[in-house]
N, C-alpha and C. Protein backbone atom coordinates (compact mmCIF):
# COMPACT_ATOMS: atom_id res chain seq x y z
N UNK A 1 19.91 0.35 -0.46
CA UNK A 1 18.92 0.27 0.60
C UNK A 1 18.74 -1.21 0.95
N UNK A 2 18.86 -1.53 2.25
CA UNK A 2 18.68 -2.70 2.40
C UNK A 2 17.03 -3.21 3.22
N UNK A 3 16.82 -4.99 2.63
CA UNK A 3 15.74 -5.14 2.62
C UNK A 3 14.76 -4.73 3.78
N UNK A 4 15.08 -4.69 5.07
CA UNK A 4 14.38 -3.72 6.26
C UNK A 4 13.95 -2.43 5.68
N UNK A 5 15.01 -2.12 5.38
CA UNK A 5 14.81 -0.32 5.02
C UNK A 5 13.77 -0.47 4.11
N UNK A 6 13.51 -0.78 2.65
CA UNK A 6 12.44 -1.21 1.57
C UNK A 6 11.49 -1.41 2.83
N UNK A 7 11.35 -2.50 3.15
CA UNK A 7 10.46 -3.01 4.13
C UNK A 7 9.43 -1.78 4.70
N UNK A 8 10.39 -0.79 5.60
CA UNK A 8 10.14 -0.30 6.55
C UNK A 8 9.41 1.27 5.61
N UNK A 9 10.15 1.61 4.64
CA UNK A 9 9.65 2.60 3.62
C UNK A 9 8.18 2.16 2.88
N UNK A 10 8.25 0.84 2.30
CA UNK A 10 6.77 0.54 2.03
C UNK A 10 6.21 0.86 3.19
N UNK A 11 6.05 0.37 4.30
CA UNK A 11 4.80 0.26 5.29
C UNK A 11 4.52 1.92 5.69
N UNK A 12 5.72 2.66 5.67
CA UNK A 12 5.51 4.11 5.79
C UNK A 12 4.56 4.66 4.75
N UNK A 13 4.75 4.59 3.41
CA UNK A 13 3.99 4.84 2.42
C UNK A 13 2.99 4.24 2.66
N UNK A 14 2.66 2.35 2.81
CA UNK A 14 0.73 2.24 2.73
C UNK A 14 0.18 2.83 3.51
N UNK A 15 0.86 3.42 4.96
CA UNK A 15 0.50 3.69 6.28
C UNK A 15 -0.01 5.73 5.82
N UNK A 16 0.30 6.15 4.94
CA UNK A 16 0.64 7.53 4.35
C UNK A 16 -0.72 7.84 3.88
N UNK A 17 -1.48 7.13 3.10
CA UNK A 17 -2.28 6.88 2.12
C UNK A 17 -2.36 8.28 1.05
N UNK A 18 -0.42 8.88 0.83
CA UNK A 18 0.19 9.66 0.08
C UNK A 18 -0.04 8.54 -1.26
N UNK A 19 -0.36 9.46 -2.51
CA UNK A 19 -0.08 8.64 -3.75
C UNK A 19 1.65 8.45 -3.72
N UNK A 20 1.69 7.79 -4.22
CA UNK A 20 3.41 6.85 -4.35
C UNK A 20 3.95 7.80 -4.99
N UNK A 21 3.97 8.96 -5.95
CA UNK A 21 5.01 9.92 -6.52
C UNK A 21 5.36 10.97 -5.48
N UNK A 22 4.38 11.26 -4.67
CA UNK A 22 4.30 12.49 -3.33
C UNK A 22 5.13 11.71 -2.60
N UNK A 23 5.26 11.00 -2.55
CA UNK A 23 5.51 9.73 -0.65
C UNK A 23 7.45 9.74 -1.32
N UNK A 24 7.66 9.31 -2.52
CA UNK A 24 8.59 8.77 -3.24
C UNK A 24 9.60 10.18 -3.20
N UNK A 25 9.04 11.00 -3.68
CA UNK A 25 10.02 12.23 -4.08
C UNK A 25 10.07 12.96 -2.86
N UNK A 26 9.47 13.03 -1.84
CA UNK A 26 9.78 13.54 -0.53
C UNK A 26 10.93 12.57 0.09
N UNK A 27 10.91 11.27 -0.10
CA UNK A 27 12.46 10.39 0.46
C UNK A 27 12.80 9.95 -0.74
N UNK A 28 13.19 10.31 -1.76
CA UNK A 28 14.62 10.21 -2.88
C UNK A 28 14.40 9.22 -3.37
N UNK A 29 13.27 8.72 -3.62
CA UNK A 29 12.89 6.87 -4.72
C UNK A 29 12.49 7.20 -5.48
N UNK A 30 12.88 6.44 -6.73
CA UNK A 30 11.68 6.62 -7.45
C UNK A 30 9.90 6.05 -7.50
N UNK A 31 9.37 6.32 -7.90
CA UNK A 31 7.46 6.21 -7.35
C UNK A 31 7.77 4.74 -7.83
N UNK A 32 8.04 4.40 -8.46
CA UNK A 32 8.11 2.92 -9.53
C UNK A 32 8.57 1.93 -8.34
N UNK A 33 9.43 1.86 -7.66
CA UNK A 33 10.71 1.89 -6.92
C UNK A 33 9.69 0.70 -5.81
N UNK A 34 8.38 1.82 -5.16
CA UNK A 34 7.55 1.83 -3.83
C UNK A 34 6.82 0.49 -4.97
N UNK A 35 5.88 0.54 -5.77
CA UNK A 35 5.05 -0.50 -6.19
C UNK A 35 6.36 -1.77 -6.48
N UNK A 36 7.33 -1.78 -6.87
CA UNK A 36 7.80 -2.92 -6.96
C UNK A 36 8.15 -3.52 -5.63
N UNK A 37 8.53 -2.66 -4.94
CA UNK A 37 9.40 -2.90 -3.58
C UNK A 37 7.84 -3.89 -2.67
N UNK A 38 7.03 -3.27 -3.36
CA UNK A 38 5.28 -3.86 -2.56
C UNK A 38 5.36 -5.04 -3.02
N UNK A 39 5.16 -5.63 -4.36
CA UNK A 39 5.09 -6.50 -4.91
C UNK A 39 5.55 -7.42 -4.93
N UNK A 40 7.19 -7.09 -4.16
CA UNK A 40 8.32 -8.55 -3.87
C UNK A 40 7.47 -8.64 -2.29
N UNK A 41 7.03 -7.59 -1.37
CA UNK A 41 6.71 -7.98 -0.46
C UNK A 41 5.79 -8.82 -0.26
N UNK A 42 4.64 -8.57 -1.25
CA UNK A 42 3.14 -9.80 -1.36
C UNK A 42 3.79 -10.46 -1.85
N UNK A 43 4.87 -10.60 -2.75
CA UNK A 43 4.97 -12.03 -3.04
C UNK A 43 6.00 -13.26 -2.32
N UNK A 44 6.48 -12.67 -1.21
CA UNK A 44 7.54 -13.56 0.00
C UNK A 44 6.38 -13.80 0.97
N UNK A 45 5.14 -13.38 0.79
CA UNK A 45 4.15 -13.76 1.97
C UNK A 45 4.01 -12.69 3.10
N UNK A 46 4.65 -11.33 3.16
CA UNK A 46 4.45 -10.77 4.51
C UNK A 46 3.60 -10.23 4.48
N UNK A 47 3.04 -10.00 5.46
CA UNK A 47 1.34 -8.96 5.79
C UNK A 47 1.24 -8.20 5.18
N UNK A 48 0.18 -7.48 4.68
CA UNK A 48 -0.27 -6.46 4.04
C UNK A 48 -1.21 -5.69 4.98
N UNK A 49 -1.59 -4.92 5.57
CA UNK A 49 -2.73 -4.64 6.30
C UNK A 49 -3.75 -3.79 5.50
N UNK A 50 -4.57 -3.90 5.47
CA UNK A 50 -5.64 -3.30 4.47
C UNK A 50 -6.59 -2.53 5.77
N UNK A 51 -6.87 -1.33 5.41
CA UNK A 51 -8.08 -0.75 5.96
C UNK A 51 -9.07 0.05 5.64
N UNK A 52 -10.11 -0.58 5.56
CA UNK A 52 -11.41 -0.41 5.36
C UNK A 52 -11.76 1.03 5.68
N UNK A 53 -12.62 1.62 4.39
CA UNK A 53 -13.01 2.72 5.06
C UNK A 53 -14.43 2.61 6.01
N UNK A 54 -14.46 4.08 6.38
CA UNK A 54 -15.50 4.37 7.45
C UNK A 54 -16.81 4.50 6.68
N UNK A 55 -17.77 3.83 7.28
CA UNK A 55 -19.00 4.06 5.84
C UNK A 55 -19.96 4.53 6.75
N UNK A 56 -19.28 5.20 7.99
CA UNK A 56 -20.01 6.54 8.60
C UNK A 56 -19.66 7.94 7.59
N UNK A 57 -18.15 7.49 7.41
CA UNK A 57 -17.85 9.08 6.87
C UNK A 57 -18.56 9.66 5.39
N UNK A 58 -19.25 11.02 5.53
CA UNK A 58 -20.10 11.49 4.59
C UNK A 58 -19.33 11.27 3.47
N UNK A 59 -17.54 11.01 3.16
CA UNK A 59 -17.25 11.39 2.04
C UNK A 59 -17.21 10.28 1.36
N UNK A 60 -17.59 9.03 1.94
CA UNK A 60 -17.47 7.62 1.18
C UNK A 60 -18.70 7.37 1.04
N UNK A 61 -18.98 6.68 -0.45
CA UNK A 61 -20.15 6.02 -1.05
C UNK A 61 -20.87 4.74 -0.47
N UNK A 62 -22.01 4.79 0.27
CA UNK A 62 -22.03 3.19 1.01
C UNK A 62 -21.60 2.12 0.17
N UNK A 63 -22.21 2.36 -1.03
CA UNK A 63 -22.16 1.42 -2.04
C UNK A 63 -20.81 0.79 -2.21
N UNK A 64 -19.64 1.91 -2.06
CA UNK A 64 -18.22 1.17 -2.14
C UNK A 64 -17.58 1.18 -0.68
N UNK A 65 -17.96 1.54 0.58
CA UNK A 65 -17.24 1.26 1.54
C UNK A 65 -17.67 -0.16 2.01
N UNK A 66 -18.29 -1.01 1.44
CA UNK A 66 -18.74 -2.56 2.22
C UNK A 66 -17.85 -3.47 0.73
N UNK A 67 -17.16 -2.82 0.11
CA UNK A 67 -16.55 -3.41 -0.97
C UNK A 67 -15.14 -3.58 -0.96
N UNK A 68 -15.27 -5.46 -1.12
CA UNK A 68 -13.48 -5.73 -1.00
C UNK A 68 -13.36 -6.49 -2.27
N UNK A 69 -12.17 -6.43 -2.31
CA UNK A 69 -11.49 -7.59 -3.73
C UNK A 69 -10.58 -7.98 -2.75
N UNK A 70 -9.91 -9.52 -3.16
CA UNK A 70 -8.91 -9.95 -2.58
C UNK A 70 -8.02 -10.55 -3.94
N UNK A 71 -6.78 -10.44 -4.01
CA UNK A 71 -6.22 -11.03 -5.34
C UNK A 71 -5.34 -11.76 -4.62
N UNK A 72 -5.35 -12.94 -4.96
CA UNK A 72 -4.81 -14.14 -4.60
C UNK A 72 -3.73 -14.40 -5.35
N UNK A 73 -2.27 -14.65 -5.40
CA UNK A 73 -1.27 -15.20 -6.62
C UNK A 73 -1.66 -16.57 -6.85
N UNK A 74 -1.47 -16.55 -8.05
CA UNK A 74 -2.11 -17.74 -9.11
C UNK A 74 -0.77 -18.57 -9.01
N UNK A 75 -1.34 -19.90 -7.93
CA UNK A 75 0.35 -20.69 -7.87
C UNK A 75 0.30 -21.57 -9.70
């Protein structure tokens, strides 16, 4: 698989918000495969897009939808 393809398969999966063994075994990776393939991606610098949930929607806790962490790599 080349690096586009990885590329383009992570963003399908964060975009999924499928757990990584469902997302993985429906296109032939292993689940392991998707978190590493993420991990070279945060770590060359490319975007990540993160999205916030709705803290209209009844099924989220206010308490944790106004809640972020950011993890920074430790140069």
């Amino acid at each position: 698989m080349t690096p586009a393809q990885r590329r383009g398969l992570v963003s399908r999966w964060l975009a999924s918000g499928e757990p990584a063994s469902a997302f993985a075994a429906r296109h032939g990776v292993h689940f392991t495969s998707l978190y590493r393939w993420r991990r070279e991606l945060d770590r060359d610098g490319t975007f990540v897009e993160v999205v916030a949930a709705d803290p209209r929607d009844p099924g989220e806790s206010a308490a944790f939808a106004w809640s972020v962490e950011v993890a920074l790599p430790s140069v």
